[in-house]
Each structure stands twice: as C-alpha cells, then as structure tokens.
C-alpha atoms as a PDB file:
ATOM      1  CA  UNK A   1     -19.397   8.757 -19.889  1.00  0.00           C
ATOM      2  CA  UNK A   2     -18.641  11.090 -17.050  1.00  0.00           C
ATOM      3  CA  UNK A   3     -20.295  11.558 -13.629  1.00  0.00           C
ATOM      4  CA  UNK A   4     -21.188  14.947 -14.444  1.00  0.00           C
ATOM      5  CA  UNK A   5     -21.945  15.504 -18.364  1.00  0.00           C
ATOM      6  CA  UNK A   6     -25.480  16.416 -19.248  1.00  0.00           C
ATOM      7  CA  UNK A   7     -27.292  14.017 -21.455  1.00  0.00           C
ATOM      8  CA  UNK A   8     -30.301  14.140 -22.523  1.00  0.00           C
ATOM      9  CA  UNK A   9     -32.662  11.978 -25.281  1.00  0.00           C
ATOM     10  CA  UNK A  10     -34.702  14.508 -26.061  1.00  0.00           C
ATOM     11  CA  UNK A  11     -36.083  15.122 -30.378  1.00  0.00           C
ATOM     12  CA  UNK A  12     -34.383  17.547 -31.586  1.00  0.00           C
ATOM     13  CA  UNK A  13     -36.567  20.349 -32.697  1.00  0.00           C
ATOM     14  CA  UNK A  14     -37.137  21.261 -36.343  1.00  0.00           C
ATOM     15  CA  UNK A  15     -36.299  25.197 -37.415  1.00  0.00           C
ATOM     16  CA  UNK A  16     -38.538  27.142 -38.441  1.00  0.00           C
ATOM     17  CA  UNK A  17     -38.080  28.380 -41.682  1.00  0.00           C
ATOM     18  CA  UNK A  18     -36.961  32.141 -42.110  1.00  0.00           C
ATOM     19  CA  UNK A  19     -39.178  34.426 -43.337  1.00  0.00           C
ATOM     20  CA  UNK A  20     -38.434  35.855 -46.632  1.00  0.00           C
ATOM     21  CA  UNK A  21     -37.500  39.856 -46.784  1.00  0.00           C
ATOM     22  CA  UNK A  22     -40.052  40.370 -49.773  1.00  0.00           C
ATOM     23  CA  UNK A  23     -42.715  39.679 -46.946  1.00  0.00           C
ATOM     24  CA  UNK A  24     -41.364  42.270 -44.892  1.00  0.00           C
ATOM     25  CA  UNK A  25     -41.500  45.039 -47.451  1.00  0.00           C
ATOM     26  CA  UNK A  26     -45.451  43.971 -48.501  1.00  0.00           C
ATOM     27  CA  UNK A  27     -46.238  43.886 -44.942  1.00  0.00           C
ATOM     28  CA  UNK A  28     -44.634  47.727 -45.319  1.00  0.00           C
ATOM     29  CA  UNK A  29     -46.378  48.897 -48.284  1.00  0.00           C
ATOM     30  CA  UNK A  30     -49.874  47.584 -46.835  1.00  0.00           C
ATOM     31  CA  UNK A  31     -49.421  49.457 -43.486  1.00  0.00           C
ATOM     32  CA  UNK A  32     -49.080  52.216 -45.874  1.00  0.00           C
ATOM     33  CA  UNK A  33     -51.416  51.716 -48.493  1.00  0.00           C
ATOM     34  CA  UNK A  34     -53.917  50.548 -46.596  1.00  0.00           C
ATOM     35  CA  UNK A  35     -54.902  54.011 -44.170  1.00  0.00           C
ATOM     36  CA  UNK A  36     -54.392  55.779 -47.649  1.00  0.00           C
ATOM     37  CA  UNK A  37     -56.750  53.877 -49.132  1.00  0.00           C
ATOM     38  CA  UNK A  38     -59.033  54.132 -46.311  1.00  0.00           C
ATOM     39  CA  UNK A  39     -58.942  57.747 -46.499  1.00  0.00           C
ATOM     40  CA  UNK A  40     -59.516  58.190 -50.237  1.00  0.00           C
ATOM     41  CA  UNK A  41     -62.861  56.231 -49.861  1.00  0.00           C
ATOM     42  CA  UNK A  42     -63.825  58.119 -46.657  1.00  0.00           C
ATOM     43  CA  UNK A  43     -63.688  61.717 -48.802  1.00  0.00           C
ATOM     44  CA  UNK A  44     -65.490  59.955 -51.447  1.00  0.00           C
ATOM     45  CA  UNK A  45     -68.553  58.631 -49.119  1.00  0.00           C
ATOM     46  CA  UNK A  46     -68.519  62.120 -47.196  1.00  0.00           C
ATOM     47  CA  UNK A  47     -68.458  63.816 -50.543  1.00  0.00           C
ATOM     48  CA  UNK A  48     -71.257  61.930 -51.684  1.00  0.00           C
ATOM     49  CA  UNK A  49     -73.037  61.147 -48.713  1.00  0.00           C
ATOM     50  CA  UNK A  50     -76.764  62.476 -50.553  1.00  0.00           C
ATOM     51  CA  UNK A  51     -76.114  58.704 -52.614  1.00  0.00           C
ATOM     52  CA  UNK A  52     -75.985  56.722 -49.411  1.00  0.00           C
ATOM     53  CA  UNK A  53     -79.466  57.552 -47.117  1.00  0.00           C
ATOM     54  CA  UNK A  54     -78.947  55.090 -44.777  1.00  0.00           C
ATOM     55  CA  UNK A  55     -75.999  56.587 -43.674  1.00  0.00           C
ATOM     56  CA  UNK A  56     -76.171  59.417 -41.258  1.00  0.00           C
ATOM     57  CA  UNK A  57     -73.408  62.328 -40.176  1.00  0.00           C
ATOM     58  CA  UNK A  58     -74.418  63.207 -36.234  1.00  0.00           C
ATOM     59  CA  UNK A  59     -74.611  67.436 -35.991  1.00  0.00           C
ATOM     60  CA  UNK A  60     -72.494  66.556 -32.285  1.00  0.00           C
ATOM     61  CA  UNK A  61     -69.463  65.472 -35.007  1.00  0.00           C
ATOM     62  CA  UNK A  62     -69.267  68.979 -37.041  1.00  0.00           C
ATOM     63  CA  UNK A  63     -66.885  71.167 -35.651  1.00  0.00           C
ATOM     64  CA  UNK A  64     -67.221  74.739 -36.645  1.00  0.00           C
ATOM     65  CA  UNK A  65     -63.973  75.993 -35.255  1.00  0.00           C
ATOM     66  CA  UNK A  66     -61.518  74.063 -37.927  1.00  0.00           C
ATOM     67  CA  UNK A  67     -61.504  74.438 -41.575  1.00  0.00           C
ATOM     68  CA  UNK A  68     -62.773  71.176 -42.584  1.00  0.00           C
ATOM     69  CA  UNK A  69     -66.020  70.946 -40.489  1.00  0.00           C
ATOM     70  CA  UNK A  70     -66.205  67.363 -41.066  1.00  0.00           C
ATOM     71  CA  UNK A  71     -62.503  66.068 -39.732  1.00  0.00           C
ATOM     72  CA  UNK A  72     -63.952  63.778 -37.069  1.00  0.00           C
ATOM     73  CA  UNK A  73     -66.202  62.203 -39.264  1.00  0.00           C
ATOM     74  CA  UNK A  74     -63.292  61.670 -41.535  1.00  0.00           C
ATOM     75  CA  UNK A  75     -60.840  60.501 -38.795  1.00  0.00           C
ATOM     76  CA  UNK A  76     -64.080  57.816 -37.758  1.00  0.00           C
ATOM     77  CA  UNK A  77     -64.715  56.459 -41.503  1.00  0.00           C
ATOM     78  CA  UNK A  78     -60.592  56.187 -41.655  1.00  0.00           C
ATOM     79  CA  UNK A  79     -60.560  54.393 -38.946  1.00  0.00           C
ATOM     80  CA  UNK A  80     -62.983  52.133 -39.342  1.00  0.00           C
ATOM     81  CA  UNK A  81     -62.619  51.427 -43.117  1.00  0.00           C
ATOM     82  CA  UNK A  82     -58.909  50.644 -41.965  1.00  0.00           C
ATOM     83  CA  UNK A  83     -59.822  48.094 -39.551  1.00  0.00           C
ATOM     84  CA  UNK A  84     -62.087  46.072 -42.136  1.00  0.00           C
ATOM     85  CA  UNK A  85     -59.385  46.046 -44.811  1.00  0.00           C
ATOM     86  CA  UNK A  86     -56.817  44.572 -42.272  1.00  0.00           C
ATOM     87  CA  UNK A  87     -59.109  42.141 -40.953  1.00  0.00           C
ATOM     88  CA  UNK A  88     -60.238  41.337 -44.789  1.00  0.00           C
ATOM     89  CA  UNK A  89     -56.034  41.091 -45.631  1.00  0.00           C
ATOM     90  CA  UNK A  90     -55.381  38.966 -42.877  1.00  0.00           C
ATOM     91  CA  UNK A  91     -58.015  36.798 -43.265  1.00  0.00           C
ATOM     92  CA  UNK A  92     -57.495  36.434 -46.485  1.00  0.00           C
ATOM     93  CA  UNK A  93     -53.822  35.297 -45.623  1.00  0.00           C
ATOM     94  CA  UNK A  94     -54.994  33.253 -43.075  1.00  0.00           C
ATOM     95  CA  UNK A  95     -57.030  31.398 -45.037  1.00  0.00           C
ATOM     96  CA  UNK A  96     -54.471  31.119 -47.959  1.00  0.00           C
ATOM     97  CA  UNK A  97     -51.218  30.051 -45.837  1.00  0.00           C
ATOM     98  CA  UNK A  98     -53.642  27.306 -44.415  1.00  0.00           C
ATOM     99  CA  UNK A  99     -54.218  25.814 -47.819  1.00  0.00           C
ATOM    100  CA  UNK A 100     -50.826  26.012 -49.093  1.00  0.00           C
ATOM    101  CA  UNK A 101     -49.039  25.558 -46.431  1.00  0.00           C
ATOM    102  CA  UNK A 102     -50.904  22.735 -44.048  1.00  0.00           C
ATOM    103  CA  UNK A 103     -49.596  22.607 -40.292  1.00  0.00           C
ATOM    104  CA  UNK A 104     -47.176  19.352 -40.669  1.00  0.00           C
ATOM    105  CA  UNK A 105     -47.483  16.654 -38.349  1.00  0.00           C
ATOM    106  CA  UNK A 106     -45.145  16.498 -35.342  1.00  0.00           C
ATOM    107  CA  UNK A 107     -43.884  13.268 -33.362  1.00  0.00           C
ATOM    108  CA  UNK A 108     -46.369  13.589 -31.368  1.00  0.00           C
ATOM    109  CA  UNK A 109     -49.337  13.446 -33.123  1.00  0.00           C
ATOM    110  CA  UNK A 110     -51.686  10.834 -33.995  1.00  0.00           C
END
C-alpha cells in the first residue's frame, strides 16, 4: 500500500431509496385540491353562517368598498381550513409511513 493513498474502514452507507414520481404528482394535486377545497367549504359556512351561532363574523372584517363585502372573512376561513387539512394529511401520512414502513435498525443500534 502506498505512503500516500487514503484508506479508510469506515460502513459503507446504505441509499436511500428514490422516491417514486406518482408521489410527486399527489403531493401536486393536494397542493391544489386542498386550498380549493378549503374555499368551497368557507362559501358554504359564510353562506350559511345563521346554522352555526357560535360562530361570529367581526363588523371590523366587512369591507364596503369591494364587491364581495365579506372577502377577508373568506381569505381567513381559507386560510385556516387549509392549514387543518394539511396538518390532518400529513399526519395522517405520518402516522401511516410509520406503520408500514418502521425506521430499520442501523449498526449502531442496540
């Protein structure tokens, strides 16, 4: 072996596996369906906002200027509808990919 040739004893590392495309293109269609969605049921519970008392429009959120008076009040139910169906989707996958697909055990571990 020569004086200056690197050598080392370390474990090789295992590769990841790739991801497959269909993945990519569901990923796609949520971050599409998912605001749509969102906005859908945000018309429906402003539209029928008598049926739900608890649930209260502030007068400081009505703008009289635009068209739709009530375009805040959309953009805020959008918004937050959107964030609880991506936290419900990815928990859902989180929970899922952890019982299908357990962490394996490295070299390492005990």
């Amino acid at each position: 072996m020569p004086k200056h040739t690197v050598f080392s004893r370390g474990i090789p590392k295992i590769p990841k596996p790739a991801i497959h495309p269909a993945w990519r293109g569901i990923g796609c269609i949520f971050m599409v369906l998912i605001p749509a969605l969102s906005l859908l049921a945000s018309n429906v519970i402003i539209n029928n906002i008598e049926l739900i008392p608890w649930l209260i429009i502030p007068s400081d959120m009505i703008v009289t200027r635009y068209s739709d008076p009530l375009i805040l009040v959309r953009i805020l139910y959008t918004t937050l509808i959107s964030l609880v169906l991506f936290f419900l989707t990815s928990l859902i996958t989180f929970i899922l990919n952890s019982i299908v697909n357990p962490k394996q055990k490295g070299p390492y571990d005990i």
